[in-house]
C-alpha atoms as a PDB file:
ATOM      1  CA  UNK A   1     116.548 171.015  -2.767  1.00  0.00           C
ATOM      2  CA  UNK A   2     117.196 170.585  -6.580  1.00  0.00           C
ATOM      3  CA  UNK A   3     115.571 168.301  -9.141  1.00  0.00           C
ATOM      4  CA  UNK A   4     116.081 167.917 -12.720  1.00  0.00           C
ATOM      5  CA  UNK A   5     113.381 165.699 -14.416  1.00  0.00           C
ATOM      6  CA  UNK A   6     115.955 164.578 -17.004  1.00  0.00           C
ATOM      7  CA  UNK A   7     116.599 160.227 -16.440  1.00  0.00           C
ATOM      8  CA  UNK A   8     116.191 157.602 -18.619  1.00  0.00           C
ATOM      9  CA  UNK A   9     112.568 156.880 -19.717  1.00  0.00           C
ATOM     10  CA  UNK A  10     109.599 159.331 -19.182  1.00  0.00           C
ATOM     11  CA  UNK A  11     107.741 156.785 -16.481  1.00  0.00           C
ATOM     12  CA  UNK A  12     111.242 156.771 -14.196  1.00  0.00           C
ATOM     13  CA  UNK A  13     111.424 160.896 -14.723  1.00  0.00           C
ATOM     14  CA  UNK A  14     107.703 160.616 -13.218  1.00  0.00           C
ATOM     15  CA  UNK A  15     108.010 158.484 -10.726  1.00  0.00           C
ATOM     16  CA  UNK A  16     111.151 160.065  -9.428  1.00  0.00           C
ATOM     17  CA  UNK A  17     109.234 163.922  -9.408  1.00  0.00           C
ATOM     18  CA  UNK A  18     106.571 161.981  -7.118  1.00  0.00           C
ATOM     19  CA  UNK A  19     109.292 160.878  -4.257  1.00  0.00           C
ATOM     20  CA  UNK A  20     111.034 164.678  -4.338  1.00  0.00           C
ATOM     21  CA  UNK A  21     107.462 165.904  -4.571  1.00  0.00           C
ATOM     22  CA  UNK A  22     106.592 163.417  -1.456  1.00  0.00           C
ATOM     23  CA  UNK A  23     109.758 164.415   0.183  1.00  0.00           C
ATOM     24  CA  UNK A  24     110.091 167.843  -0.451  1.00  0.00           C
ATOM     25  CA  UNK A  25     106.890 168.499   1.836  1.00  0.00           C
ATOM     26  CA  UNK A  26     107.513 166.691   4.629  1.00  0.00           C
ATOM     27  CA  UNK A  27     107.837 169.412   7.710  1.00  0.00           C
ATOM     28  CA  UNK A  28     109.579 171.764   5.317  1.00  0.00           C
ATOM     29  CA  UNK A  29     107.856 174.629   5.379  1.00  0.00           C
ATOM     30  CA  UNK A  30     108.715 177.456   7.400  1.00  0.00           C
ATOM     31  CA  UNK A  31     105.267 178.512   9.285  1.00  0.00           C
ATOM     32  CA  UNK A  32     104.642 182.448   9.583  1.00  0.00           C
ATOM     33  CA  UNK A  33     105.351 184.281  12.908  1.00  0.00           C
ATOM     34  CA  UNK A  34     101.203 185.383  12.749  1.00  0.00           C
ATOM     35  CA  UNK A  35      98.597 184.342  10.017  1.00  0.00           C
ATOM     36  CA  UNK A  36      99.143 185.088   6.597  1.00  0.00           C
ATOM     37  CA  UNK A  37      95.638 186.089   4.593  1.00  0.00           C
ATOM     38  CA  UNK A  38      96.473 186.470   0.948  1.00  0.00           C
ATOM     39  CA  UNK A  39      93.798 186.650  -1.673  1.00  0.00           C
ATOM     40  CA  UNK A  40      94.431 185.353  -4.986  1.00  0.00           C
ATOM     41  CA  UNK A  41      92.629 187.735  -7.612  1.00  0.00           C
ATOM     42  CA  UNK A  42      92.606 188.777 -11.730  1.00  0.00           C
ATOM     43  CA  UNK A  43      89.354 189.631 -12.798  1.00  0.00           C
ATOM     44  CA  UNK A  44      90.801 188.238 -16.501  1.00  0.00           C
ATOM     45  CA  UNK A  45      89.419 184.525 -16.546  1.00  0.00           C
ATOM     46  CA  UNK A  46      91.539 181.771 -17.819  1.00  0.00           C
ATOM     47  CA  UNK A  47      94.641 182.629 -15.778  1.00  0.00           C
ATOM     48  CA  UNK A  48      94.892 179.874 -13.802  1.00  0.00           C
ATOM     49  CA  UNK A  49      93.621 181.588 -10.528  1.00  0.00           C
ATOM     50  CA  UNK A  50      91.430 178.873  -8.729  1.00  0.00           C
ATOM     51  CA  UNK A  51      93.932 176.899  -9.995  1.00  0.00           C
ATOM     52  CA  UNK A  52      96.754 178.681  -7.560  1.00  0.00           C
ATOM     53  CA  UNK A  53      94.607 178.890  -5.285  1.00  0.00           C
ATOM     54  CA  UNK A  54      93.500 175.534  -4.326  1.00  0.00           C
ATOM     55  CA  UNK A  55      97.292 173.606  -5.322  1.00  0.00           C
ATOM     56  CA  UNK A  56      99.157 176.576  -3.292  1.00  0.00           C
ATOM     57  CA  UNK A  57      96.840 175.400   0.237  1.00  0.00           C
ATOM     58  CA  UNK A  58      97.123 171.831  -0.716  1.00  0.00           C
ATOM     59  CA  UNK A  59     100.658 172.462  -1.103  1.00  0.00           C
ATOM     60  CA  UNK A  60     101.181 174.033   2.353  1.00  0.00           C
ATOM     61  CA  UNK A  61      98.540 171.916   4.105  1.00  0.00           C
ATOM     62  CA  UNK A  62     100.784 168.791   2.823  1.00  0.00           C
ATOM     63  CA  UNK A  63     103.797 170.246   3.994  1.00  0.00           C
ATOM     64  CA  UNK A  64     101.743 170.557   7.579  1.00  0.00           C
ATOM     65  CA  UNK A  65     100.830 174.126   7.887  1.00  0.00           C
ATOM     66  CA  UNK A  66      97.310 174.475   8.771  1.00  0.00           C
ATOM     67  CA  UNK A  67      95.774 176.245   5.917  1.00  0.00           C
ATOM     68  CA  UNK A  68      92.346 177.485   5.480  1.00  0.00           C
ATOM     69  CA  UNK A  69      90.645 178.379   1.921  1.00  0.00           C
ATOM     70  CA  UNK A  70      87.685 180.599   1.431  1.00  0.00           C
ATOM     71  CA  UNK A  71      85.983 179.749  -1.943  1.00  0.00           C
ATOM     72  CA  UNK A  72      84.805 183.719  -2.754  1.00  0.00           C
ATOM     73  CA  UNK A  73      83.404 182.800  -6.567  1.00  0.00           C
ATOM     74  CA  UNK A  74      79.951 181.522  -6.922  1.00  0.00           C
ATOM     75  CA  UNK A  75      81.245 178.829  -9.679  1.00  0.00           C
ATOM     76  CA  UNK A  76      82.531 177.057  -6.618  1.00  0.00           C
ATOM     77  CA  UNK A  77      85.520 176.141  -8.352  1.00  0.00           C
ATOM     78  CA  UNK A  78      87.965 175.530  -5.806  1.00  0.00           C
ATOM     79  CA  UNK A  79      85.545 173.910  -3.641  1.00  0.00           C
ATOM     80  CA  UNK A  80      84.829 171.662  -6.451  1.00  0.00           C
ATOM     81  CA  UNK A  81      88.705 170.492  -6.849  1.00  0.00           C
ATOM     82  CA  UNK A  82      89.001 169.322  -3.063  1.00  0.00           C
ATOM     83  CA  UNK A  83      86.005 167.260  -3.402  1.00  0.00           C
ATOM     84  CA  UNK A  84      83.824 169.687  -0.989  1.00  0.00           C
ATOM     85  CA  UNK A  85      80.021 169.318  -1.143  1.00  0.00           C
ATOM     86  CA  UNK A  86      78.457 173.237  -2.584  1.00  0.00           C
ATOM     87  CA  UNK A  87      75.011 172.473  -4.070  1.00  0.00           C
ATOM     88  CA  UNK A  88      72.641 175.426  -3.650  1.00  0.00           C
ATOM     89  CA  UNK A  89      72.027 176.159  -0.006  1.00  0.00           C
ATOM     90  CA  UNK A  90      74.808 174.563   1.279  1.00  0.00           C
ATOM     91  CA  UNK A  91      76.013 176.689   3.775  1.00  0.00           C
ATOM     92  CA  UNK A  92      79.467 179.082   3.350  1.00  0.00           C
ATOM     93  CA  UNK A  93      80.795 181.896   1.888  1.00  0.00           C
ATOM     94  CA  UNK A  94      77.173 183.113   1.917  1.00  0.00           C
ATOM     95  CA  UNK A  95      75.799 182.499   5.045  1.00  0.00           C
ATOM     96  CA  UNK A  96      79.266 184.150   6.829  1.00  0.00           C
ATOM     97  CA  UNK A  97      79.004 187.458   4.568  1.00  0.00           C
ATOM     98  CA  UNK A  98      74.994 188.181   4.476  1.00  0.00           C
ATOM     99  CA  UNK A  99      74.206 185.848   7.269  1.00  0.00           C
ATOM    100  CA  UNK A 100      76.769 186.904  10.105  1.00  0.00           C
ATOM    101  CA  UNK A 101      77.776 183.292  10.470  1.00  0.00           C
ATOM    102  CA  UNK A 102      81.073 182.356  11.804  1.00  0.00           C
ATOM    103  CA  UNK A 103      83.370 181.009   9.661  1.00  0.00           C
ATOM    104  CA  UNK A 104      84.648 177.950  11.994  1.00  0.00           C
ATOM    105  CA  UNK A 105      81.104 176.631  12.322  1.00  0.00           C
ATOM    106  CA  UNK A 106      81.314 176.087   8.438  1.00  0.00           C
ATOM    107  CA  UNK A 107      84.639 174.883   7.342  1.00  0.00           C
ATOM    108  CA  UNK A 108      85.067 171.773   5.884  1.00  0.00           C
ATOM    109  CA  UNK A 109      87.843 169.149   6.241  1.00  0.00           C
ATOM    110  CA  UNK A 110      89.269 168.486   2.703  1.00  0.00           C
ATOM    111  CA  UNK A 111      88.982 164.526   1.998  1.00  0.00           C
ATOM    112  CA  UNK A 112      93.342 163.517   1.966  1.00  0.00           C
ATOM    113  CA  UNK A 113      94.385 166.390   3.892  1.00  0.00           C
ATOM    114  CA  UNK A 114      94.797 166.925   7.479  1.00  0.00           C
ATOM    115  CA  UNK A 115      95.749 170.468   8.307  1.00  0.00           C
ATOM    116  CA  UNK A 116      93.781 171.566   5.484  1.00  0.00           C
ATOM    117  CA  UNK A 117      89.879 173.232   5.385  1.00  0.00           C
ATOM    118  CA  UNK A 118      87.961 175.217   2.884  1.00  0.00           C
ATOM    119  CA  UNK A 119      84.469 177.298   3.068  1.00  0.00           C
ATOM    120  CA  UNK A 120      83.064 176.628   0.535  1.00  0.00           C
ATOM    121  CA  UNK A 121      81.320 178.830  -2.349  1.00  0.00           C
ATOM    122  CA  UNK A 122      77.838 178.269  -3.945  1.00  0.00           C
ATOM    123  CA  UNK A 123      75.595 180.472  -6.574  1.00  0.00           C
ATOM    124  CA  UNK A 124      74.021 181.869  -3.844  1.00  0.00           C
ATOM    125  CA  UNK A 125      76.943 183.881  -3.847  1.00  0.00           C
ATOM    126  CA  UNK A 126      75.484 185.383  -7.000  1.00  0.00           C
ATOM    127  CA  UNK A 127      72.702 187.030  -4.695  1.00  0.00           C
ATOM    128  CA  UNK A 128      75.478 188.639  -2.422  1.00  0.00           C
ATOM    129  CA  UNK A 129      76.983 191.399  -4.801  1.00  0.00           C
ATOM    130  CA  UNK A 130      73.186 192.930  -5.162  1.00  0.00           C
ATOM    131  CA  UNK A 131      72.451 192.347  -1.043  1.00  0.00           C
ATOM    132  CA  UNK A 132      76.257 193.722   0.172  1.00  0.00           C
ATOM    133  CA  UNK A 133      76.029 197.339   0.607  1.00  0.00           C
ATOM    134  CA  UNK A 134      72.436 198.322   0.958  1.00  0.00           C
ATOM    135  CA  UNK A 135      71.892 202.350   0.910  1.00  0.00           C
ATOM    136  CA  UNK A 136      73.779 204.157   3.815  1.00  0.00           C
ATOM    137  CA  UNK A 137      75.649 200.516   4.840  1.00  0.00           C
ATOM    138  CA  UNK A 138      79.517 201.498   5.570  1.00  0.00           C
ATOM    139  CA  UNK A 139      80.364 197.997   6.869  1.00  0.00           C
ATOM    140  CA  UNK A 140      79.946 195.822   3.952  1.00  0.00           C
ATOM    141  CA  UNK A 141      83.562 196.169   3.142  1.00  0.00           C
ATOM    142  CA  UNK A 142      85.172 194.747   6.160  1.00  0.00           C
ATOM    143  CA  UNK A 143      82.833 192.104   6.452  1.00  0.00           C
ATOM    144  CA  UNK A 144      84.710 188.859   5.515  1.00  0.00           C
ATOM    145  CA  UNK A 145      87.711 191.297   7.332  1.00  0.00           C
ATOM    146  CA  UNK A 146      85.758 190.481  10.467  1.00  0.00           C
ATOM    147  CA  UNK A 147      84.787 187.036  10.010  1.00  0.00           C
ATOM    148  CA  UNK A 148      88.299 186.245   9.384  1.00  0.00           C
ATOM    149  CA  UNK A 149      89.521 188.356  12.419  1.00  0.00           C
ATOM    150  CA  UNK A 150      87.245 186.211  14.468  1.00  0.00           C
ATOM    151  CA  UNK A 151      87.992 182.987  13.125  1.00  0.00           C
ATOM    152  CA  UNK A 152      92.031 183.355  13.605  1.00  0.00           C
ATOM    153  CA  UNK A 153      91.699 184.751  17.056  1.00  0.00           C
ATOM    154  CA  UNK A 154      89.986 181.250  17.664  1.00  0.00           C
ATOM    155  CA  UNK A 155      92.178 178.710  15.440  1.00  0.00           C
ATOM    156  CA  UNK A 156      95.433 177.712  14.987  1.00  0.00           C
ATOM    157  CA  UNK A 157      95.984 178.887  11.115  1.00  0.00           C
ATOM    158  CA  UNK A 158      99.232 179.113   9.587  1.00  0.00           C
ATOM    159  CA  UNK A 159      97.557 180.466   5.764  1.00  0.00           C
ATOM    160  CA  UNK A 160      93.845 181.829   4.888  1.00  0.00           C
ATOM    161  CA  UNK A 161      94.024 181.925   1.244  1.00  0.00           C
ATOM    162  CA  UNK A 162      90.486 183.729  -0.301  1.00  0.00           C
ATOM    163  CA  UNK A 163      89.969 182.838  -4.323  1.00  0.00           C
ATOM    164  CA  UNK A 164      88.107 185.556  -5.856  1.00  0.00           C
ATOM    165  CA  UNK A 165      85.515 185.575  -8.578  1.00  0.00           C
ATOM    166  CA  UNK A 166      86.448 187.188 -11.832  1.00  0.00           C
ATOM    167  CA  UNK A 167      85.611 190.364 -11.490  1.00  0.00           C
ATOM    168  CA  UNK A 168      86.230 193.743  -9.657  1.00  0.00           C
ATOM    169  CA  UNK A 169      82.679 193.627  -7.658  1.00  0.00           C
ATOM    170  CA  UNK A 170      81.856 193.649  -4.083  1.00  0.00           C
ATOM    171  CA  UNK A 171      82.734 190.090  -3.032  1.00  0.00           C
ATOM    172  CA  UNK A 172      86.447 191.173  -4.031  1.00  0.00           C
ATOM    173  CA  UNK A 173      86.774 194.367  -2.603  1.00  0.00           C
ATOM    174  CA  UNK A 174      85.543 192.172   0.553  1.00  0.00           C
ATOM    175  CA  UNK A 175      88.427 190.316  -0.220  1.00  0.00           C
ATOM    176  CA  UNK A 176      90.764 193.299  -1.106  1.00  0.00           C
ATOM    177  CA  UNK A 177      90.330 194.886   2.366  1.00  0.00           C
ATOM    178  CA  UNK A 178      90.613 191.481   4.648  1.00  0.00           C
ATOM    179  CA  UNK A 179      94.191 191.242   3.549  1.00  0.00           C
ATOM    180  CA  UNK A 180      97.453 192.814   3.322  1.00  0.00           C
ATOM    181  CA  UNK A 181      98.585 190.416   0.496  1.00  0.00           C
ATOM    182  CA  UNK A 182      97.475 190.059  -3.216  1.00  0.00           C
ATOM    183  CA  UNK A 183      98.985 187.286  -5.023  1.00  0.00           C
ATOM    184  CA  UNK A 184      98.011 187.845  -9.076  1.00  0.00           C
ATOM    185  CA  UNK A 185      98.556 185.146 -11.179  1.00  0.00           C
ATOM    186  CA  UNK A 186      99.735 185.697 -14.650  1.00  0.00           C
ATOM    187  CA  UNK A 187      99.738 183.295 -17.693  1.00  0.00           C
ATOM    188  CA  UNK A 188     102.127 183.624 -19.880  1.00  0.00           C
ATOM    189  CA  UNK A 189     100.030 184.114 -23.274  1.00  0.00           C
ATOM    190  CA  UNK A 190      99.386 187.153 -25.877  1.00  0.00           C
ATOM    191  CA  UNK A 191      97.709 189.743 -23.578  1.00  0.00           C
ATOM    192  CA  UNK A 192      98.827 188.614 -20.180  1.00  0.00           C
ATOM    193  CA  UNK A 193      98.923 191.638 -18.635  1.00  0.00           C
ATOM    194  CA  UNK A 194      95.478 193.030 -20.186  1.00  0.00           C
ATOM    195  CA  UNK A 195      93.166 193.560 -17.006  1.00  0.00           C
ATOM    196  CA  UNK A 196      96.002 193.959 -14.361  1.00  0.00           C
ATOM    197  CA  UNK A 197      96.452 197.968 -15.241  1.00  0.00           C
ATOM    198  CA  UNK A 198      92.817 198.022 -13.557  1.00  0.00           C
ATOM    199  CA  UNK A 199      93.343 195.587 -10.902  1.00  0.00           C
ATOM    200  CA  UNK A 200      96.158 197.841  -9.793  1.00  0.00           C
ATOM    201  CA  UNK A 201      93.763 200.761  -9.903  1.00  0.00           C
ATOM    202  CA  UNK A 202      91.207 198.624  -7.803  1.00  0.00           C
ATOM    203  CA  UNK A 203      94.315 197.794  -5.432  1.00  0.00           C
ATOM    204  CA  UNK A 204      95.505 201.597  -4.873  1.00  0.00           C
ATOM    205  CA  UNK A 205      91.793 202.768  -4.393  1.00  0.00           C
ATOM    206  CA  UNK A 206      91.054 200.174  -1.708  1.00  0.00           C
ATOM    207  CA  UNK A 207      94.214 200.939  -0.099  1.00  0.00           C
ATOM    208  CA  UNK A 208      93.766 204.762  -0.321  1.00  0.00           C
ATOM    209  CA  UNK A 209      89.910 204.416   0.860  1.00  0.00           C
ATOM    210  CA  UNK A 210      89.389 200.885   2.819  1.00  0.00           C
ATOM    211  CA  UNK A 211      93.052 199.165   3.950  1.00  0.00           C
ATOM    212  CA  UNK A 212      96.196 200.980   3.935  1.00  0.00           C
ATOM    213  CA  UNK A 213      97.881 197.404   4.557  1.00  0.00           C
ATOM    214  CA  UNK A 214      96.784 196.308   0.863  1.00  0.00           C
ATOM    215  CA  UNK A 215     100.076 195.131  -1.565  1.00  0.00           C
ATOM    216  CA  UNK A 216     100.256 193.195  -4.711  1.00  0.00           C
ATOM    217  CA  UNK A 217     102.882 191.269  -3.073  1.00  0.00           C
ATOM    218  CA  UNK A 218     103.266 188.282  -5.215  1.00  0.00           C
ATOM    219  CA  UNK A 219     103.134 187.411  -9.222  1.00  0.00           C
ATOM    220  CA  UNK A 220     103.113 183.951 -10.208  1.00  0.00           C
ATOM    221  CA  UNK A 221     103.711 183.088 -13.891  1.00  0.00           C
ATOM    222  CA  UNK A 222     101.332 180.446 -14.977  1.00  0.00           C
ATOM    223  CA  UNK A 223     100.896 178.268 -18.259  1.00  0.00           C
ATOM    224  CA  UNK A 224     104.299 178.851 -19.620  1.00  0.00           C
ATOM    225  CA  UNK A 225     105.384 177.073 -22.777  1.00  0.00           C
ATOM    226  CA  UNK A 226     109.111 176.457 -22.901  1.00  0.00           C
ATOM    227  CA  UNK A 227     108.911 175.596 -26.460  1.00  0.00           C
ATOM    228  CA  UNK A 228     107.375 178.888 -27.645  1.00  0.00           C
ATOM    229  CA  UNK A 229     109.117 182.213 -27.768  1.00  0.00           C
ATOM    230  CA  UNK A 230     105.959 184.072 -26.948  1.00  0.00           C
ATOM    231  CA  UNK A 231     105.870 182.383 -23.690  1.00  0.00           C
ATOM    232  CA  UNK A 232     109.427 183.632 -22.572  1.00  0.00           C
ATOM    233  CA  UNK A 233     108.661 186.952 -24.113  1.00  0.00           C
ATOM    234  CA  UNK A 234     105.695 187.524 -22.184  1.00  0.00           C
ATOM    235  CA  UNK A 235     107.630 186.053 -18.545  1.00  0.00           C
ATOM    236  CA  UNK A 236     110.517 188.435 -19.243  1.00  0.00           C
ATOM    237  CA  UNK A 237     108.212 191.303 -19.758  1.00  0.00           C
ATOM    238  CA  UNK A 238     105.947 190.488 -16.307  1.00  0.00           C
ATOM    239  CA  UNK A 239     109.816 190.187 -14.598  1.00  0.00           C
ATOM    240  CA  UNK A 240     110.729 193.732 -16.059  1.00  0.00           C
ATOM    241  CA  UNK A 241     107.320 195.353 -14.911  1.00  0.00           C
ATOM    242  CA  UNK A 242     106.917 194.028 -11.557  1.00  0.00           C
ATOM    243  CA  UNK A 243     110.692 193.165 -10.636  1.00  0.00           C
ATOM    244  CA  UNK A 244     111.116 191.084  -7.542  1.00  0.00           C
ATOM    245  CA  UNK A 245     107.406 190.963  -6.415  1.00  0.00           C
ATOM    246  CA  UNK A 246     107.204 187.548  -9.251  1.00  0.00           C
ATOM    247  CA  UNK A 247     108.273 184.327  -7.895  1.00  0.00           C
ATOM    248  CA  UNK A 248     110.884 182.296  -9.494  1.00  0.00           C
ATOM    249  CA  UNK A 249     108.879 179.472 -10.251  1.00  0.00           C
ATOM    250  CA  UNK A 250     106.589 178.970 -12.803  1.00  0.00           C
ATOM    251  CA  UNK A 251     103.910 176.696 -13.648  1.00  0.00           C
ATOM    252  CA  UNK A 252     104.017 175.037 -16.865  1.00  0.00           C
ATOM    253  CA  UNK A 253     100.527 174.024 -19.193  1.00  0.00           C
ATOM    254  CA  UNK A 254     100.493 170.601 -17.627  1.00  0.00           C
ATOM    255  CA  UNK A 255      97.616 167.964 -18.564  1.00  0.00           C
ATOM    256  CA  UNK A 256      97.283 166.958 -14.759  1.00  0.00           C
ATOM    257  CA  UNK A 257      96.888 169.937 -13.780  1.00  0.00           C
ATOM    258  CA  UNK A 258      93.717 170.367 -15.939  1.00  0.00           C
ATOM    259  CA  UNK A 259      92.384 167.518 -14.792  1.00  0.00           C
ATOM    260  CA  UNK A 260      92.844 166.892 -11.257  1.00  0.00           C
ATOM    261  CA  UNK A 261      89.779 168.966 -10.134  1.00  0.00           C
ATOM    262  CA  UNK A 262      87.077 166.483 -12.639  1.00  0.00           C
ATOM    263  CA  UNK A 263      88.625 164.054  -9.571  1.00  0.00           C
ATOM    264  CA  UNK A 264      88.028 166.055  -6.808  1.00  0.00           C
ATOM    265  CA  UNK A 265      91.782 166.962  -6.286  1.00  0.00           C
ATOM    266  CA  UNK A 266      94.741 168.935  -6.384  1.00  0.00           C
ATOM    267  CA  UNK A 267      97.367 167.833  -8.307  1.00  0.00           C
ATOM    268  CA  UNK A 268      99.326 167.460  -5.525  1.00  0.00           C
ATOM    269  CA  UNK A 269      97.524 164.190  -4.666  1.00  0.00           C
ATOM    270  CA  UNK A 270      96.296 163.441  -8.274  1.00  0.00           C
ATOM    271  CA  UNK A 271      99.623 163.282  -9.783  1.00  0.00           C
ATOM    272  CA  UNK A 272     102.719 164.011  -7.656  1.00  0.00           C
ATOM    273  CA  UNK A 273     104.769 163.228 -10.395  1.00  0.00           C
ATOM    274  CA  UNK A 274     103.631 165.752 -12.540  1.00  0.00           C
ATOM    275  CA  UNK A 275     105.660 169.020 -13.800  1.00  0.00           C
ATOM    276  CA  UNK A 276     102.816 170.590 -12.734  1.00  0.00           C
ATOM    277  CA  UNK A 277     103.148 169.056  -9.276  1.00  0.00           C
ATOM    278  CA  UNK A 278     106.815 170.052  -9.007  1.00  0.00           C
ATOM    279  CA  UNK A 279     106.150 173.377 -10.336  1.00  0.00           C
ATOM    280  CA  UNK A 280     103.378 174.128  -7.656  1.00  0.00           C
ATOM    281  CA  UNK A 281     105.742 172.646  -5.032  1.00  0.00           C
ATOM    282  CA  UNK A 282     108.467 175.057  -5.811  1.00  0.00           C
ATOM    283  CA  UNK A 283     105.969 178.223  -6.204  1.00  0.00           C
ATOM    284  CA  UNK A 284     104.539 177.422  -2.292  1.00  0.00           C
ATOM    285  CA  UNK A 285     107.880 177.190  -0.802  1.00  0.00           C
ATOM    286  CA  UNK A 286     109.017 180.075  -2.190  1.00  0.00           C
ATOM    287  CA  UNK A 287     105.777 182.131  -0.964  1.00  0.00           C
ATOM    288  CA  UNK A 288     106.802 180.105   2.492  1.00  0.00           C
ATOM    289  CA  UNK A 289     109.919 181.337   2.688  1.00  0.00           C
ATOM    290  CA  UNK A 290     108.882 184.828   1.907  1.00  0.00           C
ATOM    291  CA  UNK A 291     106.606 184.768   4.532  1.00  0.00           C
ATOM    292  CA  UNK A 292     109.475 183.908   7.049  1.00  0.00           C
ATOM    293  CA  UNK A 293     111.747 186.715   5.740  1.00  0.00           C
ATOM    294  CA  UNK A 294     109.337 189.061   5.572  1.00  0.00           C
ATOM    295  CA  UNK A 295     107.936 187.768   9.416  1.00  0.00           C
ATOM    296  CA  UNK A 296     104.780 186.689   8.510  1.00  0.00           C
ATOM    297  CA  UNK A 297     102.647 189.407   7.020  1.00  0.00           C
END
């Protein structure tokens, strides 16, 4: 399907991106042959990572894939922009890692969305990175790898998507070895790729030590700037370093985008009509179709 948001007046350009927005995820979506766990990581902040995170599963769960997303960063960010409840003690992320809890007796429905649940993240999570991997402990780095294990041999998921704090500690390499997926995203600014040398390294030594299944498999491009020259430099450059592993589309510095999650939403639901919207839209199909070629990693 191909849009152009070229028409007559900026409200008609809008309100025509909302209908092939609306339309473009209706049963769409090609689901995965088996689960697909992908965590979304760069330990730079800024990037636009809980960002991904949260419109990609919105974005699939809309299209009606059941999607599941684990909030991993005590900021609770992503839980935050679906409008999930993660005051201090709420229990999540938290109680499944140091607690042994299982993850289906914690998920919560995301208010909109039916196919679509998140555990969420609070700052107890800021207790975890001292309590994982006491003296002699072997298992702390397979322990969300379990949970998760347990939780699709029990549920009908389509996507677990796991947004990671920013940084290269514990909680992450947690994340690191539950998957075979990485998707990185990359904004398209002066020093985009500082930081991702050593997420590589982080990458090769989990999959050398902890999960031979670990790939970056997927680069997403995000506040691009049409209008500057830096912005294209910086995309072409990403493109020539990591080839066919980046997706096509890219996600522009869009407004509504910013401010969807002060509402409690993606800006899927906030603003459908958005570039943002459209751009997000085009990034999750692509990742779907991917995941159909490539049968469902």
């Amino acid at each position: 399907m191909s849009f152009s948001l070229d028409d007559d007046t900026p409200l008609a350009a809008a309100a025509k991106a909302a209908v092939y927005v609306r339309t473009g995820l209706m049963g769409t979506f090609p689901a995965p042959a088996r689960t697909r766990v992908m965590t979304i990581v760069n330990q730079k902040g800024g990037v636009g990572k809980t960002t991904t995170a949260v419109n990609i599963a919105a974005t699939m769960a809309l299209s009606g894939l059941n999607v599941l997303l684990i909030d991993l960063d005590m900021q609770g960010n992503a839980s935050t922009a679906l409008g999930i409840e993660h005051e201090e003690g709420t229990p999540g992320t938290y109680d499944v890692l140091i607690e042994g809890a299982d993850i289906a007796d914690l998920v919560v429905s995301a208010e909109g969305f039916e196919t679509l649940k998140c555990l969420p993240a609070t700052i107890d999570l800021a207790g975890a990175e001292r309590e994982l991997g006491g003296e002699n402990d072997s298992e702390w780095p397979y322990l969300l790898k379990n949970a998760i294990e347990s939780y699709v041999a029990g549920n009908d998921v389509d996507y677990i998507f796991i947004d990671c704090p920013p940084s290269l500690g514990r909680l992450t390499v947690n994340a690191l070895v539950a998957v075979s997926e990485v998707l990185v995203p990359i904004q398209c600014e002066f020093y985009a790729l500082e930081g991702v040398q050593q997420l590589m390294q982080t990458v090769d030594l989990v999959r050398t030590n902890l999960n031979p299944h670990l790939e970056i498999s997927t680069i997403l491009l995000t506040m691009f700037q049409g209008s500057t020259n830096l912005s294209a430099q910086v995309a072409q450059e990403v493109r020539a370093f990591f080839g066919e592993k980046v997706l096509e589309a890219v996600i522009p510095r869009n407004i509504y985008v910013a401010e969807a999650p002060s509402h409690g939403q993606s800006v899927m639901t906030y603003d459908p009509g958005s570039t943002g919207a459209v751009a997000y839209l085009a990034a999750a199909r692509e990742i779907a179709e991917r995941g159909k070629n490539n049968g469902g990693k």
